[in-house]
N, C-alpha and C. Protein backbone atom coordinates (compact mmCIF):
# COMPACT_ATOMS: atom_id res chain seq x y z
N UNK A 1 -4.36 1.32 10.31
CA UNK A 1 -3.34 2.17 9.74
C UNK A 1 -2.52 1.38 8.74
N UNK A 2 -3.05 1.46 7.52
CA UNK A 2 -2.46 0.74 6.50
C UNK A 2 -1.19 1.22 5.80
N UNK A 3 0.10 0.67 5.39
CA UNK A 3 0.85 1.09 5.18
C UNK A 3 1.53 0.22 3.84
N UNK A 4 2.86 0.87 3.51
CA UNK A 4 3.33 0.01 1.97
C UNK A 4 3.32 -1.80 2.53
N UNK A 5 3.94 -1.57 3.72
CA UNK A 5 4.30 -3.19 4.26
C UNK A 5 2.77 -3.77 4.67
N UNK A 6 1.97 -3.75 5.29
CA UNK A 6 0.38 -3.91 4.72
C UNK A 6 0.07 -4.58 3.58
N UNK A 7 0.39 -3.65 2.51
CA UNK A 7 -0.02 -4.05 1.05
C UNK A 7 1.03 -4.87 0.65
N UNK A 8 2.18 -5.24 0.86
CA UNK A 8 3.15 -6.28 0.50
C UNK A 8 2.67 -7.01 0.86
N UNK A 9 2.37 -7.68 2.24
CA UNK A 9 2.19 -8.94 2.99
C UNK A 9 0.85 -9.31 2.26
N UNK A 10 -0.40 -8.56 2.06
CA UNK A 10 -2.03 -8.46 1.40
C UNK A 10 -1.48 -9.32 0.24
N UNK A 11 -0.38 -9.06 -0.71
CA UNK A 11 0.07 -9.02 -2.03
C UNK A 11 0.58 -10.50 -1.81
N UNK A 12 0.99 -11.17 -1.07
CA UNK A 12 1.56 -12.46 -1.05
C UNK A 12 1.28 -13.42 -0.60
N UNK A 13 0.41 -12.73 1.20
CA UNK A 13 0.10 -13.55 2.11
C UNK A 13 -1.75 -13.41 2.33
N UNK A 14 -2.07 -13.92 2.89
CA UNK A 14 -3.27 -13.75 3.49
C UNK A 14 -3.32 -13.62 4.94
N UNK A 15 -2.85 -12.71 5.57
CA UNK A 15 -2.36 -12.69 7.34
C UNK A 15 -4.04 -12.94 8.32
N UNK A 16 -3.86 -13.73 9.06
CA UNK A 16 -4.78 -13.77 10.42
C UNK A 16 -4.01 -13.40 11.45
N UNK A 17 -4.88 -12.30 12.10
CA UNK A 17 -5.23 -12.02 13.52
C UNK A 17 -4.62 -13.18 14.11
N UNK A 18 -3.96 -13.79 15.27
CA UNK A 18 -4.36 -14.94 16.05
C UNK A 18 -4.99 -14.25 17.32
N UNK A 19 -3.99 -13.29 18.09
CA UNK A 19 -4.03 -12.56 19.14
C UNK A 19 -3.19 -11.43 19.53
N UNK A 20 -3.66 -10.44 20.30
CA UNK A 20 -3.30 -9.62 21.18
C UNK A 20 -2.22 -10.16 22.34
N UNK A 21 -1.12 -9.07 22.30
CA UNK A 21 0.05 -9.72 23.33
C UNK A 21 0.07 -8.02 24.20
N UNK A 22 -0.47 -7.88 25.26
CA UNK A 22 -0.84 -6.55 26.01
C UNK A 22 1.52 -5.79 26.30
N UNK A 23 1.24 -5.05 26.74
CA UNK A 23 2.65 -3.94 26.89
C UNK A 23 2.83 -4.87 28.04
N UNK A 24 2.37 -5.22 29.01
CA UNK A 24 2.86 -5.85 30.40
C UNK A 24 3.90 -7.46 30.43
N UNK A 25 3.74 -7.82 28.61
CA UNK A 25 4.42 -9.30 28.63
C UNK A 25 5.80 -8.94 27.99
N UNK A 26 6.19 -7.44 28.00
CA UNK A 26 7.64 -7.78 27.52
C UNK A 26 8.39 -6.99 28.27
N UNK A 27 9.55 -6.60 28.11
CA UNK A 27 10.45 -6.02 29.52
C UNK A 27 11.50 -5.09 28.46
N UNK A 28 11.69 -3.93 28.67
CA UNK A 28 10.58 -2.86 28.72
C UNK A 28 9.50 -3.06 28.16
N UNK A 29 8.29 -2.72 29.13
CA UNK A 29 7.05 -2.34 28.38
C UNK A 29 7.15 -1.43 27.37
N UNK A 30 6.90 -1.59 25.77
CA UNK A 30 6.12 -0.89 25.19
C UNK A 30 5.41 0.03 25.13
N UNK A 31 4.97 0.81 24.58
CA UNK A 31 3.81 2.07 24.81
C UNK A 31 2.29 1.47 23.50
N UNK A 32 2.62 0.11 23.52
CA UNK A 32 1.52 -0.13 22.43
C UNK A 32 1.03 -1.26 22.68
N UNK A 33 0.14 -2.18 22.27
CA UNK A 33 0.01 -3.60 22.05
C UNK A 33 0.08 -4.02 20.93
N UNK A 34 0.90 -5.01 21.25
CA UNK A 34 1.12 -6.00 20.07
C UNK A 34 0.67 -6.32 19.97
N UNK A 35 0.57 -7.48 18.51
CA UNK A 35 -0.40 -8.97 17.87
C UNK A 35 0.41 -9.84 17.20
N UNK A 36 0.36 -10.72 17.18
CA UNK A 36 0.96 -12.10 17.37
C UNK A 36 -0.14 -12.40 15.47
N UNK A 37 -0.16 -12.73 14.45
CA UNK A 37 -0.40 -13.29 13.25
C UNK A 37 0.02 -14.29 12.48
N UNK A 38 -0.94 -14.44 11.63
CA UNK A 38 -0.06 -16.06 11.09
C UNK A 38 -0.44 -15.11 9.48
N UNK A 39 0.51 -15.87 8.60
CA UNK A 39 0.70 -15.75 7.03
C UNK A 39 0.60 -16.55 6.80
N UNK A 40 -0.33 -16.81 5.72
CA UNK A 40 -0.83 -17.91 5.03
C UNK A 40 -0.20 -17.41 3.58
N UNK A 41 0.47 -18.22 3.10
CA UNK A 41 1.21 -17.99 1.94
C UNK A 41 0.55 -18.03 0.58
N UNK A 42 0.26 -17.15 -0.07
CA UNK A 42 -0.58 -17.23 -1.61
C UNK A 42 -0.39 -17.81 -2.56
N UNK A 43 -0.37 -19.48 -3.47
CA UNK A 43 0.26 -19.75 -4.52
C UNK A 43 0.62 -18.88 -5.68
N UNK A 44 -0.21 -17.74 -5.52
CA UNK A 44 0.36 -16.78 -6.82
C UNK A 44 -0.62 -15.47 -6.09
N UNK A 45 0.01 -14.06 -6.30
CA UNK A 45 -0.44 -13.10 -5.65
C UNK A 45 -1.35 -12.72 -5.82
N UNK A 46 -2.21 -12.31 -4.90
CA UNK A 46 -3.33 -11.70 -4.83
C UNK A 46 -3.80 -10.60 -5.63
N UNK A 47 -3.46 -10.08 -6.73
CA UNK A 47 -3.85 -8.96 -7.82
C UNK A 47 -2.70 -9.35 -9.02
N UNK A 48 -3.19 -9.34 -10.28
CA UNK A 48 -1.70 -9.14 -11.62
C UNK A 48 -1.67 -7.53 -11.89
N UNK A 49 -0.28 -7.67 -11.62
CA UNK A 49 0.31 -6.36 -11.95
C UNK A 49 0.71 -6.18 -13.30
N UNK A 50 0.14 -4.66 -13.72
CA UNK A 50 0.46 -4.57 -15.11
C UNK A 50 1.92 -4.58 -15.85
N UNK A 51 2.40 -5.68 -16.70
CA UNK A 51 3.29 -6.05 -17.24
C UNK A 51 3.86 -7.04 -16.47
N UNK A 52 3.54 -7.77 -15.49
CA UNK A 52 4.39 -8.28 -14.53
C UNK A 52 5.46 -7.31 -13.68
N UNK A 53 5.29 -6.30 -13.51
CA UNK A 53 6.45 -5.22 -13.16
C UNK A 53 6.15 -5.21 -11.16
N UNK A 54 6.72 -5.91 -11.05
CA UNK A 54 6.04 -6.32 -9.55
C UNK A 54 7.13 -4.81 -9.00
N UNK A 55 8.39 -4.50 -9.42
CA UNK A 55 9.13 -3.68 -8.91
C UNK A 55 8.49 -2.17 -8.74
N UNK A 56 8.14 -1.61 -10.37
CA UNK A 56 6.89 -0.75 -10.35
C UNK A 56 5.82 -0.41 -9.19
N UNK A 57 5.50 -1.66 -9.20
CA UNK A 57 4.05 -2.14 -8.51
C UNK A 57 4.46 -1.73 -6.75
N UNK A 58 5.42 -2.00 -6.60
CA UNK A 58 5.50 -1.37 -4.91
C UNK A 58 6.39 -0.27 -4.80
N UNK A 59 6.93 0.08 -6.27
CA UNK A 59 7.69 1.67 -5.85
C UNK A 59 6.25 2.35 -5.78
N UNK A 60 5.27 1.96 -6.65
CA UNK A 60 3.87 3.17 -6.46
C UNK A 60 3.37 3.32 -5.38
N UNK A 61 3.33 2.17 -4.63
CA UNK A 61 2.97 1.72 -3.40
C UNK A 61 3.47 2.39 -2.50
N UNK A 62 4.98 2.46 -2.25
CA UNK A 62 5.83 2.96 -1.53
C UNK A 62 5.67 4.46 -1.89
N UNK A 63 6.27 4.56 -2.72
CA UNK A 63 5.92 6.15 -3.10
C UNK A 63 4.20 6.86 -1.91
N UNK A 64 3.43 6.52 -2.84
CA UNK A 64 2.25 7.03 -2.11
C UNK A 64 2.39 7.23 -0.57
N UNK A 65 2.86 5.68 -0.26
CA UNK A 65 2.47 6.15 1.88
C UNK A 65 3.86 6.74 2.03
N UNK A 66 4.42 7.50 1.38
CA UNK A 66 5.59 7.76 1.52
C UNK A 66 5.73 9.27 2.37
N UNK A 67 4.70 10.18 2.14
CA UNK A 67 4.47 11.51 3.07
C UNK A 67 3.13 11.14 3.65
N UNK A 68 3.13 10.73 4.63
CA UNK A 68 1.81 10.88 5.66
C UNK A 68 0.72 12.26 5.10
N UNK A 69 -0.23 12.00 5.28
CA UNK A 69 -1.07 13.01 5.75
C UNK A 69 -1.45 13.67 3.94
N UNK A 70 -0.72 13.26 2.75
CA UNK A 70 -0.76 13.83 1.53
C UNK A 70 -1.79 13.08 0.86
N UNK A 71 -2.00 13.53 -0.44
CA UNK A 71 -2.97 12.88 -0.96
C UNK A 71 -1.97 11.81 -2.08
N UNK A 72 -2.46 10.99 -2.65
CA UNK A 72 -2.12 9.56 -3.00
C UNK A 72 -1.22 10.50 -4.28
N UNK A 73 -2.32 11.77 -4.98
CA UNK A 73 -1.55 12.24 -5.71
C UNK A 73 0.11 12.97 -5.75
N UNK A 74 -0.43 13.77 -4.79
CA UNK A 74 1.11 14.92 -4.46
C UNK A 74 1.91 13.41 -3.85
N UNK A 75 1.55 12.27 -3.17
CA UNK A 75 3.17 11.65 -2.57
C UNK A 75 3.54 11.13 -3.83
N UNK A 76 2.86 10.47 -4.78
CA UNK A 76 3.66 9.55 -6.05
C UNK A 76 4.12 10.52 -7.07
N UNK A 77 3.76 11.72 -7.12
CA UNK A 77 4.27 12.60 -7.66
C UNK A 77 5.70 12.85 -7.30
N UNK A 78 5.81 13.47 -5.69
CA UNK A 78 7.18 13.34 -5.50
C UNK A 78 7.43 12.36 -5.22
N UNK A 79 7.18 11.52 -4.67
CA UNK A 79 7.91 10.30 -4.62
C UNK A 79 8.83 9.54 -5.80
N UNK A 80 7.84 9.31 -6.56
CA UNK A 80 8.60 8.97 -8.17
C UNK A 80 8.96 9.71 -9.27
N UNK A 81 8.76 10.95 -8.72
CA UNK A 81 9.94 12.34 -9.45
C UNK A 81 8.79 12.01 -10.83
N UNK A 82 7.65 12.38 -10.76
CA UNK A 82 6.89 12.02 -11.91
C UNK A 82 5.82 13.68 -11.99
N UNK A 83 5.45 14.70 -13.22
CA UNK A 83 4.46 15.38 -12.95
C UNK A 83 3.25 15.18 -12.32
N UNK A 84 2.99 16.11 -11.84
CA UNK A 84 1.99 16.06 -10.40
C UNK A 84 0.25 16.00 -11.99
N UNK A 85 0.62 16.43 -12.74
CA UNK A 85 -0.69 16.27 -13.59
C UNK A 85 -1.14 15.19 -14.53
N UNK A 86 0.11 14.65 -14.41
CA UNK A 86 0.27 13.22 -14.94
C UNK A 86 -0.65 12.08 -14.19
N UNK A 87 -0.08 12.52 -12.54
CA UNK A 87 -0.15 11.31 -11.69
C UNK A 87 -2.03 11.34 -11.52
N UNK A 88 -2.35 12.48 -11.57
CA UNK A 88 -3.89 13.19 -11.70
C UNK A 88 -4.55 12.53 -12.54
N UNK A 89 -3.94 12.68 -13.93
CA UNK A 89 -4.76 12.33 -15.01
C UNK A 89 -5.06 10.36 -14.73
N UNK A 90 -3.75 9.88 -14.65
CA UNK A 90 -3.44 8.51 -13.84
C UNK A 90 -4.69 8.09 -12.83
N UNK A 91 -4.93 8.85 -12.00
CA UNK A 91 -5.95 8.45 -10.59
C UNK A 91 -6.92 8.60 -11.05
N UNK A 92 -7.23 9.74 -12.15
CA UNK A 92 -9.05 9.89 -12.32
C UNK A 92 -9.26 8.91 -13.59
N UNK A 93 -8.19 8.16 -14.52
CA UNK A 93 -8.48 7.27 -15.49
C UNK A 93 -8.66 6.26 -14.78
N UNK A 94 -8.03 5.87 -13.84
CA UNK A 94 -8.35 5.22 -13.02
C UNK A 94 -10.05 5.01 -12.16
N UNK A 95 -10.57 5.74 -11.98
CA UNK A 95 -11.75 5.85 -11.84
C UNK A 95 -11.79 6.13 -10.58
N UNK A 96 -10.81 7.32 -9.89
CA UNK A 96 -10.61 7.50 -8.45
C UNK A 96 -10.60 9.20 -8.46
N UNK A 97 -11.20 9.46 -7.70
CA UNK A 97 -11.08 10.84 -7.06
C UNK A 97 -9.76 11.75 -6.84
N UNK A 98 -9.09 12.56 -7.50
CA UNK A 98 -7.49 12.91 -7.54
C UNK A 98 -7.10 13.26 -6.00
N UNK A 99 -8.17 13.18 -5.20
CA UNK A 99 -7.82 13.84 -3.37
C UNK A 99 -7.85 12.83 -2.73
N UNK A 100 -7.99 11.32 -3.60
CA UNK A 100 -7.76 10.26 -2.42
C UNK A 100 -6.84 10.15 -2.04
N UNK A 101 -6.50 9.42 -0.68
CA UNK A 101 -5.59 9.22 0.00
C UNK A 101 -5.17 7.62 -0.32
N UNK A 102 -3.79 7.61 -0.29
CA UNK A 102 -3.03 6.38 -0.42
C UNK A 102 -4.01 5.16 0.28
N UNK A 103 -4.25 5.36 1.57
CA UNK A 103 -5.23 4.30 2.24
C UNK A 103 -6.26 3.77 1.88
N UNK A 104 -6.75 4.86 1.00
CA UNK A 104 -8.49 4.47 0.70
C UNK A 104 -8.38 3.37 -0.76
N UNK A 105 -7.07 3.14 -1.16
CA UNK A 105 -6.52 2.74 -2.37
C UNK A 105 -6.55 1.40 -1.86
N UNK A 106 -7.11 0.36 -3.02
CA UNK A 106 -6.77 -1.13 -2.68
C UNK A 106 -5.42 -1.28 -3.37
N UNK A 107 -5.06 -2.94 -3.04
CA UNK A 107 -4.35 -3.54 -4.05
C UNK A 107 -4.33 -3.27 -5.50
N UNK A 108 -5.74 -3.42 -5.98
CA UNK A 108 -6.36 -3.36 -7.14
C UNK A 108 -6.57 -2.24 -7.88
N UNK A 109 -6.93 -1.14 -6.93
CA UNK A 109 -6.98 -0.32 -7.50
C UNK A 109 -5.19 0.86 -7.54
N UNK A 110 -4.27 0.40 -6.95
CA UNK A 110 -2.60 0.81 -6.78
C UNK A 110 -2.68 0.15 -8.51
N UNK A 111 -3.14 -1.35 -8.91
CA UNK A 111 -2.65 -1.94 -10.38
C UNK A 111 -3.46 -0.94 -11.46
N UNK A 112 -4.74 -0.43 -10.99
CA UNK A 112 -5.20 0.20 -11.74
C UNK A 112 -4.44 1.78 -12.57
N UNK A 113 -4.06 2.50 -10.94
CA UNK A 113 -3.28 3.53 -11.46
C UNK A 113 -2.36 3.34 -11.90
N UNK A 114 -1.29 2.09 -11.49
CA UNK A 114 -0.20 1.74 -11.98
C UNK A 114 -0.60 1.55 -13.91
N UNK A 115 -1.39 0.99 -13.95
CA UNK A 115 -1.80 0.87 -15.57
C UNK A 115 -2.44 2.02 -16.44
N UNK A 116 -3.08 2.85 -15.65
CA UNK A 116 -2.90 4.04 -16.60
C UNK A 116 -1.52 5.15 -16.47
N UNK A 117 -0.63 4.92 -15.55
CA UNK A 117 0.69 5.48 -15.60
C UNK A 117 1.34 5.07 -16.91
N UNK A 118 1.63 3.84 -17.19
CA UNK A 118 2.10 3.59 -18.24
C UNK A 118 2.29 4.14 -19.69
């Protein structure tokens, strides 16, 4: 379940797995299991964002996982108060399907739409 904070950490860090910490090791138990990870820090980020606009670059981000369950189009649309045929034309110059979902979206391809937004 990938989310904006997902693609931040992807964007800076390189995170490992270490381990699983089960609901029974903390007080209250949880209703989930945790994981315990390490960040490995990136000398320079993992994708260039178009113009250097790193701010851009995770409002799109944010925007998108911003309504669950929507397509990548309708959330950055409202999300960034931007036309919904704009953001369309944006995803398919992009070379993406206008019904994808925020998730199915890499890093790379968030810089892609971000660059035909422009």
């Amino acid at each position: 379940d990938a989310g904006a904070i997902s693609y931040a950490v992807a964007y800076y860090a390189e995170p490992k797995l270490l381990f699983s910490v089960q609901p029974g090791s903390f007080y209250p138990a949880p209703k989930v299991t945790s994981a315990v990870i390490r960040l490995d820090v990136r000398e320079k980020p993992s994708v260039t964002v178009p113009n250097g606009d790193e701010a851009a670059f995770f409002a799109l981000i944010r925007a998108a996982f911003s309504q669950r369950r929507k397509t990548a189009a309708n959330a950055i649309a409202s999300g960034l108060g931007l036309p919904k045929d704009k953001v369309i034309a944006a995803i398919e110059a992009a070379g993406f399907d206008a019904r994808i979902r925020p998730e199915a979206l890499t890093l790379e391809d968030f810089a892609a739409v971000q660059r035909e937004l422009k």
